[in-house]
PDB file of N, CA and C in Angstrom:
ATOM      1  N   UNK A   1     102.336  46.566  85.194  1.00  0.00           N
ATOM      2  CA  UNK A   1     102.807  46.925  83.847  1.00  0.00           C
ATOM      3  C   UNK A   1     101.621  47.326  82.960  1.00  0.00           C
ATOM      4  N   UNK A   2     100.554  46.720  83.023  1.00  0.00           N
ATOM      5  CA  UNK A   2      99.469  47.112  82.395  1.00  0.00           C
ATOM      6  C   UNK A   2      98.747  48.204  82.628  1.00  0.00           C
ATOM      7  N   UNK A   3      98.901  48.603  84.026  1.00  0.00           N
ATOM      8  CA  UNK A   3      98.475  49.597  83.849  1.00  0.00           C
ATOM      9  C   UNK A   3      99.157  51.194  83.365  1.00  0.00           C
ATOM     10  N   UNK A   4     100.460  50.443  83.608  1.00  0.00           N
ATOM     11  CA  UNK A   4     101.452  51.810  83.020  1.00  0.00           C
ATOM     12  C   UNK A   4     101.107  52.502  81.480  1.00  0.00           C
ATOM     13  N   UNK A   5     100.941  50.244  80.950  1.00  0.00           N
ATOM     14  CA  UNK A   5     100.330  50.900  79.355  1.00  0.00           C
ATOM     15  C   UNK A   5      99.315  51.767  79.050  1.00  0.00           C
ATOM     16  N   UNK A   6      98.525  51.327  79.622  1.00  0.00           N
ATOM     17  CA  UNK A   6      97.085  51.524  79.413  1.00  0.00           C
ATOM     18  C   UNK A   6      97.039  53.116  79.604  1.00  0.00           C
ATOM     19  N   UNK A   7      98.027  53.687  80.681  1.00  0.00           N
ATOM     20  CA  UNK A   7      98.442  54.761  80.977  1.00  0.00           C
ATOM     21  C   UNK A   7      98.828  55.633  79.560  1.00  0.00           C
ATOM     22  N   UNK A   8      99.502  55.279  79.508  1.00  0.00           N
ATOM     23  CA  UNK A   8     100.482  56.037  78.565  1.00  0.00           C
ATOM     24  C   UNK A   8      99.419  56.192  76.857  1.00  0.00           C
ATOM     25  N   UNK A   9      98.562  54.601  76.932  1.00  0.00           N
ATOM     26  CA  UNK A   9      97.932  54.945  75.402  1.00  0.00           C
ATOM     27  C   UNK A   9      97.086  56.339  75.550  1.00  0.00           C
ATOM     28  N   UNK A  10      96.203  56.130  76.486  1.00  0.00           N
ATOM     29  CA  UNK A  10      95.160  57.145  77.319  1.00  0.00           C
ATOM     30  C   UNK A  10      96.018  58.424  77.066  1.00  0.00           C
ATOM     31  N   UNK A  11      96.930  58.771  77.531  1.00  0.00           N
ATOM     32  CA  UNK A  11      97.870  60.146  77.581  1.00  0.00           C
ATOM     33  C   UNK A  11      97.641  60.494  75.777  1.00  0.00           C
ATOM     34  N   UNK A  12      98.181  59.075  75.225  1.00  0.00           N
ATOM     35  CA  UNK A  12      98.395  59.316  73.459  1.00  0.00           C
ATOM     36  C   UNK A  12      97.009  59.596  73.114  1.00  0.00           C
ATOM     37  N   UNK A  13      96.342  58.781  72.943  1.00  0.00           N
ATOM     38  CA  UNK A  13      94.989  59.647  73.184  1.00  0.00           C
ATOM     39  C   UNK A  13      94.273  60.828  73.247  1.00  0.00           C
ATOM     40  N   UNK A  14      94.114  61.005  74.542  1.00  0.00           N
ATOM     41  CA  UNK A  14      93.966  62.650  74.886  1.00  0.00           C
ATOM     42  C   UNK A  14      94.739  63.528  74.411  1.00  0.00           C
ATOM     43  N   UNK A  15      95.969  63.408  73.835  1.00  0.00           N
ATOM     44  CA  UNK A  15      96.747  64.638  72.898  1.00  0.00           C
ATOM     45  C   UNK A  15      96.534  64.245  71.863  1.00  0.00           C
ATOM     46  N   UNK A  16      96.115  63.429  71.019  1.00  0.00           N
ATOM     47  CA  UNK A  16      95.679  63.128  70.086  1.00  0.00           C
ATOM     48  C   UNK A  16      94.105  64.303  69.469  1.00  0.00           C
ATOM     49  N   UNK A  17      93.466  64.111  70.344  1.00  0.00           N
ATOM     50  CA  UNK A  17      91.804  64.448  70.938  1.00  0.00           C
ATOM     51  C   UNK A  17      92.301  66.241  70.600  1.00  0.00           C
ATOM     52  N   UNK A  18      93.485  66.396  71.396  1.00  0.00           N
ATOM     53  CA  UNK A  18      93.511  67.781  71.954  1.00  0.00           C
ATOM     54  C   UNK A  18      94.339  68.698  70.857  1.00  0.00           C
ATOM     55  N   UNK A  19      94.940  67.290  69.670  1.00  0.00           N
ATOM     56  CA  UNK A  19      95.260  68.356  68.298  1.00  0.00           C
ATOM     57  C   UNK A  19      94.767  68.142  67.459  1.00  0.00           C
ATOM     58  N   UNK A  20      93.824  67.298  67.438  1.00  0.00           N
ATOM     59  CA  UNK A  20      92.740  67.437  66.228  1.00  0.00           C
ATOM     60  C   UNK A  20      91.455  66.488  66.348  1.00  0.00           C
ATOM     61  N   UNK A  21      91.549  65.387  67.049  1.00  0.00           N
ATOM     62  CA  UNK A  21      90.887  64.571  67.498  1.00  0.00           C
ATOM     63  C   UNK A  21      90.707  63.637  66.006  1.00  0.00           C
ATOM     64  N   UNK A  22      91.685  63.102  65.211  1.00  0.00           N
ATOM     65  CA  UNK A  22      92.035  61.991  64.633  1.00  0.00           C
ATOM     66  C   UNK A  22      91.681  60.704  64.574  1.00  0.00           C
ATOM     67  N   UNK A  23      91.421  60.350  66.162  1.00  0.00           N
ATOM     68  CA  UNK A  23      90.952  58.951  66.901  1.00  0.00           C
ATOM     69  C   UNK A  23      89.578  59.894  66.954  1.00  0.00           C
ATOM     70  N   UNK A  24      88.295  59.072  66.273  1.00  0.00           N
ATOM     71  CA  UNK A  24      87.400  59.111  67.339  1.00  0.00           C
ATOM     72  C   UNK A  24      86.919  58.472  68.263  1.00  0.00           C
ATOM     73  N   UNK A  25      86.773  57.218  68.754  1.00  0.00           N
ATOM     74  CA  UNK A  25      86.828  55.976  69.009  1.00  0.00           C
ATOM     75  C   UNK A  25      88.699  55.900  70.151  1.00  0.00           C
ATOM     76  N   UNK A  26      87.962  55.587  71.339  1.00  0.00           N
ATOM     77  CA  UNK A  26      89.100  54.705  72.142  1.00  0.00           C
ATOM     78  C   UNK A  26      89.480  53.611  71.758  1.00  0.00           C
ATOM     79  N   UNK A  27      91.174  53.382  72.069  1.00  0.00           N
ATOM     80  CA  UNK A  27      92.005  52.382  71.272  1.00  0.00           C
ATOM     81  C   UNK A  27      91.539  51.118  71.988  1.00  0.00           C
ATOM     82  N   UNK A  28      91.567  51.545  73.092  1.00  0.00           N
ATOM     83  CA  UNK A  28      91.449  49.957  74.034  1.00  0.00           C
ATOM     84  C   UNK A  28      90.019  50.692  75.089  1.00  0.00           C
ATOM     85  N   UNK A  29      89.159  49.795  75.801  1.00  0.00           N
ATOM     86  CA  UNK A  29      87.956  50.115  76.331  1.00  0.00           C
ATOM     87  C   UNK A  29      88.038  49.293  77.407  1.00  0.00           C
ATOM     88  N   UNK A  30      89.206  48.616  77.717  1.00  0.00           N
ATOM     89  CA  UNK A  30      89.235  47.563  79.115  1.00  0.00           C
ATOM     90  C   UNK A  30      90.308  48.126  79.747  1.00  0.00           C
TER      91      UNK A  30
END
């Protein structure tokens, strides 16, 4: 299950990154 999350934030993330890059900084690092 964790890794599904971890999955899916990563995805939110990288489209995040890829429409403006909003996040600079990763949500989670483990």
């Amino acid at each position: 299950m964790k890794a599904e999350w971890l999955d899916l934030l990563n995805a939110l993330y990288v489209n995040a990154l890829k429409r403006g890059g909003h996040l600079k900084r990763p949500l989670l690092t483990s």
